[in-house]
N, C-alpha and C. Protein backbone atom coordinates (compact mmCIF):
# COMPACT_ATOMS: atom_id res chain seq x y z
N UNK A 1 109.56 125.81 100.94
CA UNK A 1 109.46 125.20 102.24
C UNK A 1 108.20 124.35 102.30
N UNK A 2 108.25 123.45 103.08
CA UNK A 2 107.47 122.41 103.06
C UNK A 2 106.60 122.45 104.26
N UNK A 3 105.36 122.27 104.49
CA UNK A 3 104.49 122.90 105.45
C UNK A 3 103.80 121.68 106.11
N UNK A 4 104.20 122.22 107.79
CA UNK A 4 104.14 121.26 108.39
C UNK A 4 102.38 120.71 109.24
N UNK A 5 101.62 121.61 108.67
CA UNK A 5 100.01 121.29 108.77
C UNK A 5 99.54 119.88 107.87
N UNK A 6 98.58 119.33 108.74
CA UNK A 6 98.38 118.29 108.51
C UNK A 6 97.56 118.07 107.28
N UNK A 7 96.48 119.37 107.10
CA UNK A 7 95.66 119.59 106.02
C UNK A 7 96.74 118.89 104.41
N UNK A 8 97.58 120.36 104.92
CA UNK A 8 98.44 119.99 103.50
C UNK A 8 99.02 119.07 102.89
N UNK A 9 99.67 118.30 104.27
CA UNK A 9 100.99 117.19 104.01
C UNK A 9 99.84 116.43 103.48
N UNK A 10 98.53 116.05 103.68
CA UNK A 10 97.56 114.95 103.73
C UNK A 10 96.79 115.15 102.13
N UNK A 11 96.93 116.76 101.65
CA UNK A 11 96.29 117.29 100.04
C UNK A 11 97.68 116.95 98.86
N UNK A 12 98.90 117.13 99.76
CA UNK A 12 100.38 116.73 98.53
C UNK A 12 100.01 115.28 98.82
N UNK A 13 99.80 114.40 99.49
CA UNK A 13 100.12 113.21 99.22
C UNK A 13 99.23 112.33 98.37
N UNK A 14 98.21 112.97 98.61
CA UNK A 14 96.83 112.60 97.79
C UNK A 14 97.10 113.39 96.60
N UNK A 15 97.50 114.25 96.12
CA UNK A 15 97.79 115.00 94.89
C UNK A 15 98.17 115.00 93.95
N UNK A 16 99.83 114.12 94.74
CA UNK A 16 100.86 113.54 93.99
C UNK A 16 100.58 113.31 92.87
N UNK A 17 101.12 113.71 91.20
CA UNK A 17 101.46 112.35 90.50
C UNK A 17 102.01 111.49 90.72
N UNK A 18 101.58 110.73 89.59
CA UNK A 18 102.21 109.31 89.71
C UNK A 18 103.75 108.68 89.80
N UNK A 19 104.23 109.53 88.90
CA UNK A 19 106.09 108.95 88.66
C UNK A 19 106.63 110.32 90.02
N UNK A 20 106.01 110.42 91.40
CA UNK A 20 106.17 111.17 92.55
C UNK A 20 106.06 110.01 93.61
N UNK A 21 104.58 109.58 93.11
CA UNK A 21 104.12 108.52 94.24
C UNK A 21 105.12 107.37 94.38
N UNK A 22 105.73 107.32 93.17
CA UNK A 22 106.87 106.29 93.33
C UNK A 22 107.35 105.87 94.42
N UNK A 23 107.84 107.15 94.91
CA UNK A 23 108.85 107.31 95.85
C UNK A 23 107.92 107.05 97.16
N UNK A 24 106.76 107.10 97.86
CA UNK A 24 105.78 106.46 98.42
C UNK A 24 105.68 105.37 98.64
N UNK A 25 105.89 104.83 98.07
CA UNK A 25 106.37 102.78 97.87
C UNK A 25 107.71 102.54 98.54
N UNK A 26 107.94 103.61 99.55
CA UNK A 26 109.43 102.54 99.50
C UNK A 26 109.33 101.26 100.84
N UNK A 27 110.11 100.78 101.06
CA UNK A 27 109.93 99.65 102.11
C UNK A 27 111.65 99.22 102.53
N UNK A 28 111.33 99.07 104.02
CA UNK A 28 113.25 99.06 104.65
C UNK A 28 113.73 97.76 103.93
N UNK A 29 115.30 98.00 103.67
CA UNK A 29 115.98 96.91 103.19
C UNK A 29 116.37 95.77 104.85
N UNK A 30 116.76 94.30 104.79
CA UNK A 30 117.01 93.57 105.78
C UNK A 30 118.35 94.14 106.18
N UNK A 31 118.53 93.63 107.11
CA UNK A 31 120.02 94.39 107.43
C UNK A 31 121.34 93.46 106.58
N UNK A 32 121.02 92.42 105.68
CA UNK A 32 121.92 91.72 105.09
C UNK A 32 122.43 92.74 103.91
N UNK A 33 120.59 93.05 103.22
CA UNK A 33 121.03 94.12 102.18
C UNK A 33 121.61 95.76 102.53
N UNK A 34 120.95 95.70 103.55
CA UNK A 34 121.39 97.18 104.11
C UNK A 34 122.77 97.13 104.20
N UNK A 35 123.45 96.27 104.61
CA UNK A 35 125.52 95.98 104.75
C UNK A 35 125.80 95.91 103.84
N UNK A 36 125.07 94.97 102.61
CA UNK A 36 125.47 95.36 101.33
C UNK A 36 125.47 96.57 100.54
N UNK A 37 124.61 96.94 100.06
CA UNK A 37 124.46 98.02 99.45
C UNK A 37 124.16 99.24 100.10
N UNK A 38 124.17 98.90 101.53
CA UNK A 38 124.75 100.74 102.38
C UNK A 38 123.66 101.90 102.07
N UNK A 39 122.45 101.26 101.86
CA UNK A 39 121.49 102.06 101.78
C UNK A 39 120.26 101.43 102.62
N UNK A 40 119.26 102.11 103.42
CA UNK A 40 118.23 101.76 104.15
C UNK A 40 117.07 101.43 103.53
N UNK A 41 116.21 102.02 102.54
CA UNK A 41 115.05 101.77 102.42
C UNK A 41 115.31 101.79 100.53
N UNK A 42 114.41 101.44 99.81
CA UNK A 42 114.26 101.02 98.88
C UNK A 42 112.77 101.26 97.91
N UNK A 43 112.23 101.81 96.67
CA UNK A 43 111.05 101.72 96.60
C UNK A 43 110.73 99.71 95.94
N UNK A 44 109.91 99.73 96.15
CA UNK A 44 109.21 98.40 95.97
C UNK A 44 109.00 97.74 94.60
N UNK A 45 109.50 96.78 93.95
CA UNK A 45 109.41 96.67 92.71
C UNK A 45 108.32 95.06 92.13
N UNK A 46 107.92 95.04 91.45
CA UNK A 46 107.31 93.97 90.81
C UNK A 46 108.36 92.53 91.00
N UNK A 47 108.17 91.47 91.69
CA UNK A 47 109.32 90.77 91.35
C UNK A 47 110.29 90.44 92.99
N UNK A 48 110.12 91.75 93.97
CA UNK A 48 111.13 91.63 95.21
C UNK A 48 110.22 90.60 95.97
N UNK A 49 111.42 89.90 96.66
CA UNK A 49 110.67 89.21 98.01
C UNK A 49 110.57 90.06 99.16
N UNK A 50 109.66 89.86 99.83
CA UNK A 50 109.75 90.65 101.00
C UNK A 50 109.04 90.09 102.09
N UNK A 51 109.23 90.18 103.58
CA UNK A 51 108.47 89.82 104.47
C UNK A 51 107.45 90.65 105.05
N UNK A 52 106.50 90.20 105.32
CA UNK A 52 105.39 91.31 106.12
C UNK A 52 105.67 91.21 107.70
N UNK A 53 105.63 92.11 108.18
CA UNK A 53 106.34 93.30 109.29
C UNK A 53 104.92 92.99 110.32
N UNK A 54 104.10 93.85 109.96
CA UNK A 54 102.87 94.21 110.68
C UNK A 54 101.49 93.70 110.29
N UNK A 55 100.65 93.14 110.65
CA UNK A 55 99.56 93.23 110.14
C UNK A 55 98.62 91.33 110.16
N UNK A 56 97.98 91.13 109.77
CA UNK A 56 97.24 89.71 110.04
C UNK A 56 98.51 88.59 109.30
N UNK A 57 98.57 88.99 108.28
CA UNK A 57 99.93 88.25 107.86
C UNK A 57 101.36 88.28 108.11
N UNK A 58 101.96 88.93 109.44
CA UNK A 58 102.88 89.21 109.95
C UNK A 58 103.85 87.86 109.59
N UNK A 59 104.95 88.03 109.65
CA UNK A 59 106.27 86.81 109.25
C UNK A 59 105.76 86.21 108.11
N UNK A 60 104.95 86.72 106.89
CA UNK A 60 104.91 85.90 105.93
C UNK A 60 105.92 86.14 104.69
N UNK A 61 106.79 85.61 103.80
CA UNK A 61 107.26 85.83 103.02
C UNK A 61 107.14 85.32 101.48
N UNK A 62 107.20 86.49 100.62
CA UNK A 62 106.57 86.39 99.13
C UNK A 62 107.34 87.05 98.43
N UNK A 63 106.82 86.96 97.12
CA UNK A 63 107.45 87.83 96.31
C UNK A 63 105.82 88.90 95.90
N UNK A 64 106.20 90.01 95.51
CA UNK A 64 105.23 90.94 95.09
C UNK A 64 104.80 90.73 93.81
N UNK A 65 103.60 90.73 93.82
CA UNK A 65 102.76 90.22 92.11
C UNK A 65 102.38 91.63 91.46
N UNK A 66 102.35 92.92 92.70
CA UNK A 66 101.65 94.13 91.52
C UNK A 66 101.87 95.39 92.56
N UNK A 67 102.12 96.17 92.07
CA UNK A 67 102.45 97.28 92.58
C UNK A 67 101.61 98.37 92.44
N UNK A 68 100.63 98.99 93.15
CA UNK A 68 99.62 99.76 92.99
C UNK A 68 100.04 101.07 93.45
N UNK A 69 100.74 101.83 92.21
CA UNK A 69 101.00 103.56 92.85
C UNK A 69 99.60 104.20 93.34
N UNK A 70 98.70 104.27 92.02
CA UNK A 70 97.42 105.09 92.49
C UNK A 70 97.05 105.25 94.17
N UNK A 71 96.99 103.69 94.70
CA UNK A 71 96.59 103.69 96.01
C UNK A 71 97.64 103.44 96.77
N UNK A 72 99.14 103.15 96.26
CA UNK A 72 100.04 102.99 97.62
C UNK A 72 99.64 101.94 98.24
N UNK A 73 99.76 100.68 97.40
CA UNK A 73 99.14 99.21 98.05
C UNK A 73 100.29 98.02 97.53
N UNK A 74 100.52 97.18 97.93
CA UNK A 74 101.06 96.05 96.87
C UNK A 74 100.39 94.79 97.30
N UNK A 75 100.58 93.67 96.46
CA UNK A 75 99.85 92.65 96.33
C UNK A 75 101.03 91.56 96.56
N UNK A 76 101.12 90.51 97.64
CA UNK A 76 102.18 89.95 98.09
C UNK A 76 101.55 88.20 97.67
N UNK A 77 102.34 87.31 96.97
CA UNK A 77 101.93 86.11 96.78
C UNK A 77 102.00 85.61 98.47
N UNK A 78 100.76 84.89 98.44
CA UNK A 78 100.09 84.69 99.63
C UNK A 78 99.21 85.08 100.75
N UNK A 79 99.70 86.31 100.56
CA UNK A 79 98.56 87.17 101.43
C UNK A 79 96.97 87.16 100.90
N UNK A 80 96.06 86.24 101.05
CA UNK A 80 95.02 86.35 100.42
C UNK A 80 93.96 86.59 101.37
N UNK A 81 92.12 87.01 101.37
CA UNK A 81 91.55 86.90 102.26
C UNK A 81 90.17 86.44 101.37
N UNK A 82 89.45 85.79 101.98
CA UNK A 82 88.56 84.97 101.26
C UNK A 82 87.17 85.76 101.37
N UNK A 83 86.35 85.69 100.23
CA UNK A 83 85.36 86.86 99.93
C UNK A 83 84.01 86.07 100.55
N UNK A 84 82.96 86.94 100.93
CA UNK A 84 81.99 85.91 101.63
C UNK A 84 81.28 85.03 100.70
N UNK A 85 81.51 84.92 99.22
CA UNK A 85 80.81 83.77 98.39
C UNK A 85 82.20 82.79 98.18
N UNK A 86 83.75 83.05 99.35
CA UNK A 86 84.33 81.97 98.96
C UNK A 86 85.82 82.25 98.25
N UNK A 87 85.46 82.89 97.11
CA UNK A 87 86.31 83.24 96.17
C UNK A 87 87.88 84.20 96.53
N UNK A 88 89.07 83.31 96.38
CA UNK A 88 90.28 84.14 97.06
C UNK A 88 90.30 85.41 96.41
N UNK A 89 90.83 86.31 97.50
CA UNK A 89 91.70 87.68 96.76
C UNK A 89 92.83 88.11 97.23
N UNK A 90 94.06 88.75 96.58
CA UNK A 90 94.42 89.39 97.04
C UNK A 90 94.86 90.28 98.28
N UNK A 91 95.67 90.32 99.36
CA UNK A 91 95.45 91.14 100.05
C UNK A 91 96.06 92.38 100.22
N UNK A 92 95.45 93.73 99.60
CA UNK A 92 96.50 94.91 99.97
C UNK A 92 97.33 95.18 101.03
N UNK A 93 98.60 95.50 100.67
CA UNK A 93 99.75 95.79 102.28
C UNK A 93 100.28 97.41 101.79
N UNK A 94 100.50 97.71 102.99
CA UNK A 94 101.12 98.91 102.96
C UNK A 94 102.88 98.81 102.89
N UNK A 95 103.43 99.45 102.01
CA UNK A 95 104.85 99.22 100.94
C UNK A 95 105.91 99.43 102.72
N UNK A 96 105.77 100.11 103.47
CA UNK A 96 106.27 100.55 104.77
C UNK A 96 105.94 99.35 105.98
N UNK A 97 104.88 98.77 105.78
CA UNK A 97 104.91 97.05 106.67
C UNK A 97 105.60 96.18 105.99
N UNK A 98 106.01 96.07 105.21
CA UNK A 98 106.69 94.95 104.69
C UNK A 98 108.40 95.56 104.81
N UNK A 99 109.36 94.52 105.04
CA UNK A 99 110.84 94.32 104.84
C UNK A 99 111.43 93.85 103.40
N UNK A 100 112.24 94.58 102.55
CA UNK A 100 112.84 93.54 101.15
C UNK A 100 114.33 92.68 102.10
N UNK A 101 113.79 91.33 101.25
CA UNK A 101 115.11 90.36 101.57
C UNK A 101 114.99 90.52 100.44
N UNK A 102 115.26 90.17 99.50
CA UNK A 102 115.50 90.12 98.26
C UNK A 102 115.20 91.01 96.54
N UNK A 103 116.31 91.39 96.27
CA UNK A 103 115.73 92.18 95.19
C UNK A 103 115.86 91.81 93.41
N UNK A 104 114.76 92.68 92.96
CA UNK A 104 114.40 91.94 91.47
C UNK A 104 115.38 92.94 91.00
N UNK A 105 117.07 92.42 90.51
CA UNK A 105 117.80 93.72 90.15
C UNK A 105 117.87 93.16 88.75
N UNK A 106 117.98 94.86 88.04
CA UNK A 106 118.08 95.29 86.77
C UNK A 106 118.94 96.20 86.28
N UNK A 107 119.08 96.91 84.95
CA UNK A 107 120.02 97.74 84.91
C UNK A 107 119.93 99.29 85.63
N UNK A 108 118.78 99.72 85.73
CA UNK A 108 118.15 100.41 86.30
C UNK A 108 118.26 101.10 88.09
N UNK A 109 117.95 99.46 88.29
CA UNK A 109 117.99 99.28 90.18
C UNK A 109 119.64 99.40 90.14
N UNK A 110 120.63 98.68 89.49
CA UNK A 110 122.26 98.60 89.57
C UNK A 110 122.33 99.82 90.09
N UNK A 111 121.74 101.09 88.89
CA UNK A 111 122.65 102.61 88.74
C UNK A 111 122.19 103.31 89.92
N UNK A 112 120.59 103.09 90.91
CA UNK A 112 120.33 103.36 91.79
C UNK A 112 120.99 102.81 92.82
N UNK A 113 121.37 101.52 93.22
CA UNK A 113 121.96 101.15 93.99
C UNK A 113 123.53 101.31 94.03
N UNK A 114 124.22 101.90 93.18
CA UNK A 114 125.44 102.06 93.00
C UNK A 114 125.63 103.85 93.67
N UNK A 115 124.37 104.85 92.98
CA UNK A 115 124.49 106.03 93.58
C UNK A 115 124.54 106.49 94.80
N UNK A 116 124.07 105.78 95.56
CA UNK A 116 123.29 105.52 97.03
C UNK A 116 124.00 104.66 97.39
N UNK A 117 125.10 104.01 97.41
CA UNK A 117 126.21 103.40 98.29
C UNK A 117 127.40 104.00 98.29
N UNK A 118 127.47 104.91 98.07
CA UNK A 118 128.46 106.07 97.83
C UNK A 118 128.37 106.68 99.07
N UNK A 119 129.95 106.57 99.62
CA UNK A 119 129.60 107.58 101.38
C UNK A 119 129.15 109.03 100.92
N UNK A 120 128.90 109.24 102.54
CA UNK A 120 128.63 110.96 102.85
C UNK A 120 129.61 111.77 101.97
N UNK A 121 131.24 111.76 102.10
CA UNK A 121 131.80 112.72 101.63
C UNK A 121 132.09 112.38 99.86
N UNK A 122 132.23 111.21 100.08
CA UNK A 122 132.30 111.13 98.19
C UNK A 122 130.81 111.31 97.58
N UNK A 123 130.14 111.43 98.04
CA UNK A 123 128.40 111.93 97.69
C UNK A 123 128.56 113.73 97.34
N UNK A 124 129.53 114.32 98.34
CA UNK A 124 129.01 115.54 98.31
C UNK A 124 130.16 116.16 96.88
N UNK A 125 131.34 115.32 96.56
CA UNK A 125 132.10 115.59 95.26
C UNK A 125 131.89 115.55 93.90
């Protein structure tokens, strides 16, 4: 059973390994892909476009340059913020503010997206 104190939920998430944290990354599909492939949320891959949701760069759309499990961050082409000697960077987003329109599919993402569009009752056979 999974314990609903804040201490804990806040020591597993920080705890996590890495091929765990995965699943931490995920981010909602648009509702184009959601009709398609009949699944809601998605983890985040090197390569997807996605729009930003929330945040100083709200309605911007990119594709993702890097995917940071350790910290649960990704790096969105365009989102940059300028350092006080000038120099662009990067701007970290949280994998849950951002929307995927578009995905970087592989053979991989197929067998996931094929398992997970499978209804309720043919899921449970």
């Amino acid at each position: 059973m999974v314990s609903k104190q804040p201490r804990k939920q806040h020591l597993a998430l920080y705890a996590a390994p890495l091929h765990r944290r995965h699943r931490f990354l995920s981010a909602p599909l648009s509702r184009e892909l959601r009709g398609k492939y009949r699944t809601r949320s998605l983890p985040v891959r090197k390569g997807d476009r996605v729009r930003i949701m929330r945040g100083d760069f709200k309605r911007l759309e990119g594709d993702v340059l890097e995917v940071d499990t350790k910290r649960r961050r990704i790096q969105i082409q365009g989102a940059t913020t300028t350092k006080a000697d000038g120099t662009q960077v990067p701007a970290p987003a949280v994998p849950s503010n951002v929307m995927l329109i578009k995905l970087a599919l592989d053979k991989e993402r197929d067998r996931v997206l094929e398992r997970r569009s499978k209804g309720g009752k043919e899921r449970t056979k």
